[in-house]
C-alpha atoms as a PDB file:
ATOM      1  CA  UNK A   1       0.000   0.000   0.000  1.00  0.00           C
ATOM      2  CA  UNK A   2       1.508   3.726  -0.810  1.00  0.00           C
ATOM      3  CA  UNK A   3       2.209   5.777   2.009  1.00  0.00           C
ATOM      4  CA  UNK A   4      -0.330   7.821   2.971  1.00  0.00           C
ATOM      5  CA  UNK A   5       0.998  11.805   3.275  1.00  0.00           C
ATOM      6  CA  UNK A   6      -0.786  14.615   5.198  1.00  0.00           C
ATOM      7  CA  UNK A   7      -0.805  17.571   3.729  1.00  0.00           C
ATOM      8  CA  UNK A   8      -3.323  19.321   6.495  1.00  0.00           C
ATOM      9  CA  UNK A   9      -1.541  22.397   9.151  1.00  0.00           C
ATOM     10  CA  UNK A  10      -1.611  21.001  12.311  1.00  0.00           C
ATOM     11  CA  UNK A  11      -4.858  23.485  13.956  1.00  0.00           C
ATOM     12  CA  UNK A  12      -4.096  25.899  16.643  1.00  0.00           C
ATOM     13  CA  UNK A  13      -3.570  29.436  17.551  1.00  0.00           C
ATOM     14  CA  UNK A  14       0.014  29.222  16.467  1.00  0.00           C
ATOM     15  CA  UNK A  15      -1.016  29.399  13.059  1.00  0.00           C
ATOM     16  CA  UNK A  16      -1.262  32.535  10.758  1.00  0.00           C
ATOM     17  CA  UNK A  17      -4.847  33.816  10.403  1.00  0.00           C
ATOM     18  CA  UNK A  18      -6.349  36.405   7.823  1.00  0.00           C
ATOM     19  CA  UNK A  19      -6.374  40.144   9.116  1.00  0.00           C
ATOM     20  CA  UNK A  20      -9.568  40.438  10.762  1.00  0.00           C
ATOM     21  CA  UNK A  21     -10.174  36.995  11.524  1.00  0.00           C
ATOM     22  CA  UNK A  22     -11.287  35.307  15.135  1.00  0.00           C
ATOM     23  CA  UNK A  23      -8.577  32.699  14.044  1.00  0.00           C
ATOM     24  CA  UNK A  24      -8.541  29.658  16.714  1.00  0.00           C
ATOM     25  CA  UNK A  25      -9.420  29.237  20.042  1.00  0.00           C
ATOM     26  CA  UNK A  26      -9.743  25.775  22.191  1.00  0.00           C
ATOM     27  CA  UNK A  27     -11.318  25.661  25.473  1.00  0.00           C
ATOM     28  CA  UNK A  28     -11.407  23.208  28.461  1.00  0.00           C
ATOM     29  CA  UNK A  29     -14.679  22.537  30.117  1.00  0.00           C
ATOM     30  CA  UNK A  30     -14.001  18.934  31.401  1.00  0.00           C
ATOM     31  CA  UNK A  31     -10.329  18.002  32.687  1.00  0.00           C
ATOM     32  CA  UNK A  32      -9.667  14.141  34.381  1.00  0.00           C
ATOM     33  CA  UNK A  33      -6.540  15.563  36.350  1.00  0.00           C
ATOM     34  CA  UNK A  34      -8.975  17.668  37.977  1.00  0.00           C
ATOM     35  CA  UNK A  35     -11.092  14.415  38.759  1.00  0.00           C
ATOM     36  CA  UNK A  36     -13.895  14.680  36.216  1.00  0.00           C
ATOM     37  CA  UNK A  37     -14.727  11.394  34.541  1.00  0.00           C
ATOM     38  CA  UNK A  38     -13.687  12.439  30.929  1.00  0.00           C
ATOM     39  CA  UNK A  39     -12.413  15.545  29.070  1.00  0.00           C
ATOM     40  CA  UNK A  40     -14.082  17.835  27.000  1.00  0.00           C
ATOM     41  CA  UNK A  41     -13.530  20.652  25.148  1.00  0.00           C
ATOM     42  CA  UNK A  42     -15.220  23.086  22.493  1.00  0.00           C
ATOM     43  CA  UNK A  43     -13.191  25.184  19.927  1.00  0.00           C
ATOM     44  CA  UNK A  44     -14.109  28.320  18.506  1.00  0.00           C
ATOM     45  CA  UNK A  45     -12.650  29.207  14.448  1.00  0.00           C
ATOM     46  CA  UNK A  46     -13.272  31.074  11.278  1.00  0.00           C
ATOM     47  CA  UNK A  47     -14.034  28.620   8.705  1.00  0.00           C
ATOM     48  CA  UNK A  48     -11.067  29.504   6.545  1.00  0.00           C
ATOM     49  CA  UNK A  49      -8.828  29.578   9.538  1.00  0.00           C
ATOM     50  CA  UNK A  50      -5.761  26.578   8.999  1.00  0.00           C
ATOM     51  CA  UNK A  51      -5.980  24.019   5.907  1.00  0.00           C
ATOM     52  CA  UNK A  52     -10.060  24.715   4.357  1.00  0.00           C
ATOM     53  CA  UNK A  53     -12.042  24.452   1.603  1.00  0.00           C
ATOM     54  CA  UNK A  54     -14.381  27.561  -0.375  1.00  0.00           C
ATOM     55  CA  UNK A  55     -17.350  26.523  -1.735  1.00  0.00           C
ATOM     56  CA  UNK A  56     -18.866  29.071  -4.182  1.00  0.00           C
ATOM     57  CA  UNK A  57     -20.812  30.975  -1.705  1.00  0.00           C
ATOM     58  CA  UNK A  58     -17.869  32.394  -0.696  1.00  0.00           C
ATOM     59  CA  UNK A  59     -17.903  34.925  -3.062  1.00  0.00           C
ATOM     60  CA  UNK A  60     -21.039  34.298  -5.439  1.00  0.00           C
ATOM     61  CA  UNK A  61     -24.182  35.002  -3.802  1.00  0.00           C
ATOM     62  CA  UNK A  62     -26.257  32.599  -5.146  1.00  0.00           C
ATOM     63  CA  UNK A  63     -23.593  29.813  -4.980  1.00  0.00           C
ATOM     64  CA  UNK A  64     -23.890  26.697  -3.869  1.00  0.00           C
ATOM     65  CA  UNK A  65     -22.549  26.026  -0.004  1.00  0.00           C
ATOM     66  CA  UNK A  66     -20.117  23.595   1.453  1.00  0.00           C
ATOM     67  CA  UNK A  67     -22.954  20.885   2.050  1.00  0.00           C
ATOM     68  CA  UNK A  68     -23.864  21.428  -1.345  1.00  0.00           C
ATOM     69  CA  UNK A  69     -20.885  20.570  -3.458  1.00  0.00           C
ATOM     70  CA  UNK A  70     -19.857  17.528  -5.482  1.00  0.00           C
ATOM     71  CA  UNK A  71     -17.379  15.230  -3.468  1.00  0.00           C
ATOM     72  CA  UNK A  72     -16.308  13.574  -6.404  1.00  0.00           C
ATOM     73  CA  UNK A  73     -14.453  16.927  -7.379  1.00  0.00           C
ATOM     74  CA  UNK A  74     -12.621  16.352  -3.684  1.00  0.00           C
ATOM     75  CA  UNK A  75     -11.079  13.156  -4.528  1.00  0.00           C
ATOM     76  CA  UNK A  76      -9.015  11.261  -7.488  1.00  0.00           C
ATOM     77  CA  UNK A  77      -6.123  11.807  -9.603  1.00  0.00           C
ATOM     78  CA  UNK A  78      -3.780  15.454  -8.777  1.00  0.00           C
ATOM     79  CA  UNK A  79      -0.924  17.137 -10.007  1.00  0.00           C
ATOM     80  CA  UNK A  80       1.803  18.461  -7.637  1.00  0.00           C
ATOM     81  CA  UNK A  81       3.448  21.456  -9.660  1.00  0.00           C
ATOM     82  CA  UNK A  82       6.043  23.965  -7.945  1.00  0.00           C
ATOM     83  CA  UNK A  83       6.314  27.284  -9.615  1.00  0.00           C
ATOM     84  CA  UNK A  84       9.160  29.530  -7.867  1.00  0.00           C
ATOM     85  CA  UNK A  85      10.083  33.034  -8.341  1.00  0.00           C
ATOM     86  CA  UNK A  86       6.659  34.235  -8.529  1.00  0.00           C
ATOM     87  CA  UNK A  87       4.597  36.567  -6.868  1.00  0.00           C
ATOM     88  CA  UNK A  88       1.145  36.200  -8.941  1.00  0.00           C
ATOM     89  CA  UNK A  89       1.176  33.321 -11.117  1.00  0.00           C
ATOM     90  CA  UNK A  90      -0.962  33.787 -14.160  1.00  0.00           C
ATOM     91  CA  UNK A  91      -1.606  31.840 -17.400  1.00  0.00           C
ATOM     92  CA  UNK A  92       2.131  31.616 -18.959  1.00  0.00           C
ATOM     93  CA  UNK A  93       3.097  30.333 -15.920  1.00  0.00           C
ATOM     94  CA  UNK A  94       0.396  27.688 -15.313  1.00  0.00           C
ATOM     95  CA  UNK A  95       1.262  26.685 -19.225  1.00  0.00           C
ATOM     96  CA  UNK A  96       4.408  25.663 -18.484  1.00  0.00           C
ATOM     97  CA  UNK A  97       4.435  23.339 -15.524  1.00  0.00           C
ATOM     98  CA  UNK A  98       0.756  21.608 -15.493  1.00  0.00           C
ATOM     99  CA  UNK A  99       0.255  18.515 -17.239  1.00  0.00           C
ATOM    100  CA  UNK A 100      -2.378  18.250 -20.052  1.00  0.00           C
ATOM    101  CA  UNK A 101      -5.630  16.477 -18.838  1.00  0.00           C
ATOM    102  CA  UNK A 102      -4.902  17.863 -15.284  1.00  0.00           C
ATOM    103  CA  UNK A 103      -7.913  18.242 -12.944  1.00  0.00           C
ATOM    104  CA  UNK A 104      -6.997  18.603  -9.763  1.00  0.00           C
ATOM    105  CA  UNK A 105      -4.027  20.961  -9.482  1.00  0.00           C
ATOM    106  CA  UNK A 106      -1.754  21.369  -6.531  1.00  0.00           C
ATOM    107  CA  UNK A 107       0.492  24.515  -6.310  1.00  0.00           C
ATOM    108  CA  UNK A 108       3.904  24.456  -4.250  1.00  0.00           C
ATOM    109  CA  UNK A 109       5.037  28.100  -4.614  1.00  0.00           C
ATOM    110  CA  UNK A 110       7.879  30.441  -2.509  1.00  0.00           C
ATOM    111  CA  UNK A 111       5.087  30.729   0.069  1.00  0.00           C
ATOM    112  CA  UNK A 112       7.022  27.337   1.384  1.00  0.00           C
ATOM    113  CA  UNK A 113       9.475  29.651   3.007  1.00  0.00           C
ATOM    114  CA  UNK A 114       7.156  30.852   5.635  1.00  0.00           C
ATOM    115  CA  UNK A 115       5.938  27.899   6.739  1.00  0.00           C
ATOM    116  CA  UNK A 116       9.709  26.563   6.388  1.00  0.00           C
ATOM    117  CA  UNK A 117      11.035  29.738   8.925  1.00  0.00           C
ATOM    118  CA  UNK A 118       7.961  29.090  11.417  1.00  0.00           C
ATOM    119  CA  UNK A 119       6.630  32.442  10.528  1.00  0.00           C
ATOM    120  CA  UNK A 120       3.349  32.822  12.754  1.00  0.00           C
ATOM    121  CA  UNK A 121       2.427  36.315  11.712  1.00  0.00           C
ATOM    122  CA  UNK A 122       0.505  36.801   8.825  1.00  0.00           C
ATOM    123  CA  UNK A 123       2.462  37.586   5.612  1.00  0.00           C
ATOM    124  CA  UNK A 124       0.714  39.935   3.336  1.00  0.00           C
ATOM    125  CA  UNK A 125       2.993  39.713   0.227  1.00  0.00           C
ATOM    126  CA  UNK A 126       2.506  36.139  -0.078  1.00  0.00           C
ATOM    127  CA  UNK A 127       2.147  34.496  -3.953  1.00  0.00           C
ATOM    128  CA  UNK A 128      -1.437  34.165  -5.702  1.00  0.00           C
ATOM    129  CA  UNK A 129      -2.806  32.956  -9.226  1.00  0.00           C
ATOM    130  CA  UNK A 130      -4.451  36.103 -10.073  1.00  0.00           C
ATOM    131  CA  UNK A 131      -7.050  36.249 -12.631  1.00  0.00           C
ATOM    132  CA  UNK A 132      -5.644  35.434 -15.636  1.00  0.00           C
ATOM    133  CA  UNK A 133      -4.364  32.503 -14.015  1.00  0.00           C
ATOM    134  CA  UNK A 134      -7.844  31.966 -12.724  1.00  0.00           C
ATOM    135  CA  UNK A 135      -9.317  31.975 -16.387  1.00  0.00           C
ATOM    136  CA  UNK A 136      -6.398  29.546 -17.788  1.00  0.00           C
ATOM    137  CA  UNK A 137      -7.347  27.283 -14.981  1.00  0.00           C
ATOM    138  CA  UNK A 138     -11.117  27.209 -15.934  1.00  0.00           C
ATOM    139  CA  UNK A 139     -10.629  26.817 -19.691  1.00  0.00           C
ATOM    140  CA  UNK A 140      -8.752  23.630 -18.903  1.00  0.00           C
ATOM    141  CA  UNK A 141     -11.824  22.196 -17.082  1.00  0.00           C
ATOM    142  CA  UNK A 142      -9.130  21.438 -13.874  1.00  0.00           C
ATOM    143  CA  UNK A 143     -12.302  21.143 -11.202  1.00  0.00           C
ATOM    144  CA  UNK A 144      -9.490  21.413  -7.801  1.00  0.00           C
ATOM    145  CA  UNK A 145      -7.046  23.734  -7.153  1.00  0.00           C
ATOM    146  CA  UNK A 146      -5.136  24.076  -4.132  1.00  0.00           C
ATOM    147  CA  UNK A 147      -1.997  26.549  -3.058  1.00  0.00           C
ATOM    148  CA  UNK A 148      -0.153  26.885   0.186  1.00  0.00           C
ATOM    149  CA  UNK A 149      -1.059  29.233   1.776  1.00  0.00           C
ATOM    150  CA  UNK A 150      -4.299  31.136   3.042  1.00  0.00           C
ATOM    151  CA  UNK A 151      -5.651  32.099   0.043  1.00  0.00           C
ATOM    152  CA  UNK A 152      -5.929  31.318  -3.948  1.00  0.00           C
ATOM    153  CA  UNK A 153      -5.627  35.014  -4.589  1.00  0.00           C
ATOM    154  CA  UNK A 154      -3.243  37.788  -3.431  1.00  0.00           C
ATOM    155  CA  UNK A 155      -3.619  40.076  -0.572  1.00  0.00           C
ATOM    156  CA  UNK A 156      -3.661  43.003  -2.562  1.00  0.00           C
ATOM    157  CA  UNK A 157      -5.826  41.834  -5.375  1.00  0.00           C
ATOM    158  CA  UNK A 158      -9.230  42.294  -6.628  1.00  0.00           C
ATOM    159  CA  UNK A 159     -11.662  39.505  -5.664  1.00  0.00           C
ATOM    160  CA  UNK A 160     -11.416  38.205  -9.628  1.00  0.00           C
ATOM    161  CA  UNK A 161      -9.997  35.448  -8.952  1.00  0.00           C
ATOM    162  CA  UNK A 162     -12.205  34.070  -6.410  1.00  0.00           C
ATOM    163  CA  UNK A 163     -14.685  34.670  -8.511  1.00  0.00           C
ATOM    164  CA  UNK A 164     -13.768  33.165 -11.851  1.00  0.00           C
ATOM    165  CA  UNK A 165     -12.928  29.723  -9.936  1.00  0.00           C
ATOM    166  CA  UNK A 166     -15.954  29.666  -7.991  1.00  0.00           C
ATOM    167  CA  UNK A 167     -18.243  31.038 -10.449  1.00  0.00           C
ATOM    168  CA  UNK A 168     -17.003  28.016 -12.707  1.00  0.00           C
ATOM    169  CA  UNK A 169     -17.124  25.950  -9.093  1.00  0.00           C
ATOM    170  CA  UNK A 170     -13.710  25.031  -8.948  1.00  0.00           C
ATOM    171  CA  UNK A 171     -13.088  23.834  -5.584  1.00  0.00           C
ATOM    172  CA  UNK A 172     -10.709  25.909  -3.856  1.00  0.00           C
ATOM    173  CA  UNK A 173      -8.508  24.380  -1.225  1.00  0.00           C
ATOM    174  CA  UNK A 174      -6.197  26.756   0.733  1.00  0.00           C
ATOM    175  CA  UNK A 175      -2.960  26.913   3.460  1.00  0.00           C
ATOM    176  CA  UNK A 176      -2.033  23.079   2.711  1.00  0.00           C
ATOM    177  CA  UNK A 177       1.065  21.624   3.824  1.00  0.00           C
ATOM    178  CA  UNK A 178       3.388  20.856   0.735  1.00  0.00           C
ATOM    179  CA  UNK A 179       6.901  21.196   2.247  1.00  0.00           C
ATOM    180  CA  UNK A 180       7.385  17.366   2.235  1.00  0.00           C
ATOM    181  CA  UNK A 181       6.045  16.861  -1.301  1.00  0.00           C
ATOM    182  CA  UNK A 182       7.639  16.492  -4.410  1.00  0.00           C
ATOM    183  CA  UNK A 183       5.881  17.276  -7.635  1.00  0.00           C
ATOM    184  CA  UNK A 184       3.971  14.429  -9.639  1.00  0.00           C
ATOM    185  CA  UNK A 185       1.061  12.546 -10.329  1.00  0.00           C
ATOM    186  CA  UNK A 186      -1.022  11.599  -6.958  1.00  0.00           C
ATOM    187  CA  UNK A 187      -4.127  10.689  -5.051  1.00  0.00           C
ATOM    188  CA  UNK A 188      -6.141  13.315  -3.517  1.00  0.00           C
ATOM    189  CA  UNK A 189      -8.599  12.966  -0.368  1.00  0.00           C
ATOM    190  CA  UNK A 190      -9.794  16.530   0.363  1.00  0.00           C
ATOM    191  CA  UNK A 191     -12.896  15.879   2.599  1.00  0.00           C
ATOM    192  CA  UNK A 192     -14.159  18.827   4.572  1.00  0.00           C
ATOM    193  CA  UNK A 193     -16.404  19.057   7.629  1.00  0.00           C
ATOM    194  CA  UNK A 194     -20.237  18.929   6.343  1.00  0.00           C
ATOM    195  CA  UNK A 195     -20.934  22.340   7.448  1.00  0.00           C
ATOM    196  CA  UNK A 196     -25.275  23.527   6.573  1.00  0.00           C
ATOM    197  CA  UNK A 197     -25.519  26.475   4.263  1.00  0.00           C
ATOM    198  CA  UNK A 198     -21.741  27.940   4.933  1.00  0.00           C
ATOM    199  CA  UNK A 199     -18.868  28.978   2.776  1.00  0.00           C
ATOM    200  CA  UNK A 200     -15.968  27.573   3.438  1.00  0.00           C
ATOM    201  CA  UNK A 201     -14.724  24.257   6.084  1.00  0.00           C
ATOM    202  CA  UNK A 202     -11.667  23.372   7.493  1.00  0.00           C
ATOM    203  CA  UNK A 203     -10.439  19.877   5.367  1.00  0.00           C
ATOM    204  CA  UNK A 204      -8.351  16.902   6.211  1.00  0.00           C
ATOM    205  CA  UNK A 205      -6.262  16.545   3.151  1.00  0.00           C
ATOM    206  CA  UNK A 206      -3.933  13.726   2.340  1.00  0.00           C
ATOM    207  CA  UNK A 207      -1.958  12.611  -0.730  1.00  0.00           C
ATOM    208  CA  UNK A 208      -1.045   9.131  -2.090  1.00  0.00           C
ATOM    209  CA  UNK A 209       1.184   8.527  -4.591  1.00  0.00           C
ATOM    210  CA  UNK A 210       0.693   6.775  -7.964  1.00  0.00           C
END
């Protein structure tokens, strides 16, 4: 059996979160050491807070939520591409590197650094597909993209490219955790939480290799 490879940021407050965002928060309510008779706890999070998912309603108004989407988009055959020296990947980029008859598309950029140097602050310069990227990504019916780290699009951009992938419901998967993955052909299991009429859920997201 191939090894199985996580790709999901480990959740906790430790972890970069979007400007303006409650981010993560656990809380004890039941502790044995203090002599209950189990432990419990509760967490409170933004639903793009660590390793999630956007489902159209993110940005479309009329899109279709998280409980809503197809699974079968979630899971089967991926490309693992790395594109360095880049700051907003768009189509002449994506042309180079992804392999015809890709459909689920993986994205290991310089954004690697970060999470290679520990960096817990939030970096606003981070790299992004923007929209003509966005556009070359829908024309090649690729139904799954993913990038590493918190979002598809820059911090600085327009909200295009959110909304030419999700108006085209692309499934959008964002902060994974590529540092330990080389590029090539691969399983993907993206499942995320089945969240009722919201836009986005945190995913457990693992890789096997072909």
């Amino acid at each position: 059996m191939s090894e199985l490879i996580d790709i999901t940021l480990p959740v906790s407050r430790h972890l970069p979160k979007w400007p303006g965002s409650v981010g993560f928060n656990a809380s004890w309510h039941l502790k044995m050491q203090d002599g209950e008779l189990n432990n419990l706890s509760s967490i409170e999070t933004d639903c793009h807070f660590g390793t999630h998912l956007d489902a159209p309603l993110h940005f479309i108004k009329e899109g279709r939520s998280i409980d809503q989407m197809d699974l079968q988009k979630m899971v089967g055959e991926a490309d693992v591409v790395e594109i360095r020296g880049k700051r907003s990947i768009g189509a002449e980029d994506l042309e180079k590197v992804v392999p015809k008859n890709c459909k689920r598309l993986l994205l290991i950029t310089d954004n690697q650094e970060y999470w290679k140097n520990n960096l817990t602050e939030f970096q606003p310069d981070f790299c992004g597909v923007n929209a003509s990227g966005a556009h070359w990504i829908v024309k090649q019916g690729i139904v799954l993209v993913g990038i590493d780290y918190l979002s598809i699009q820059r911090f600085h951009d327009g909200p295009e490219t959110h909304q030419i992938l999700l108006r085209a419901e692309v499934v959008i998967v964002e902060s994974l955790h590529l540092q330990n993955v080389l590029p090539g052909k691969y399983e993907l299991i993206c499942l995320p939480i089945k969240l009722t009429a919201l836009e986005g859920a945190p995913v457990r997201a693992i890789l096997k290799k072909i």
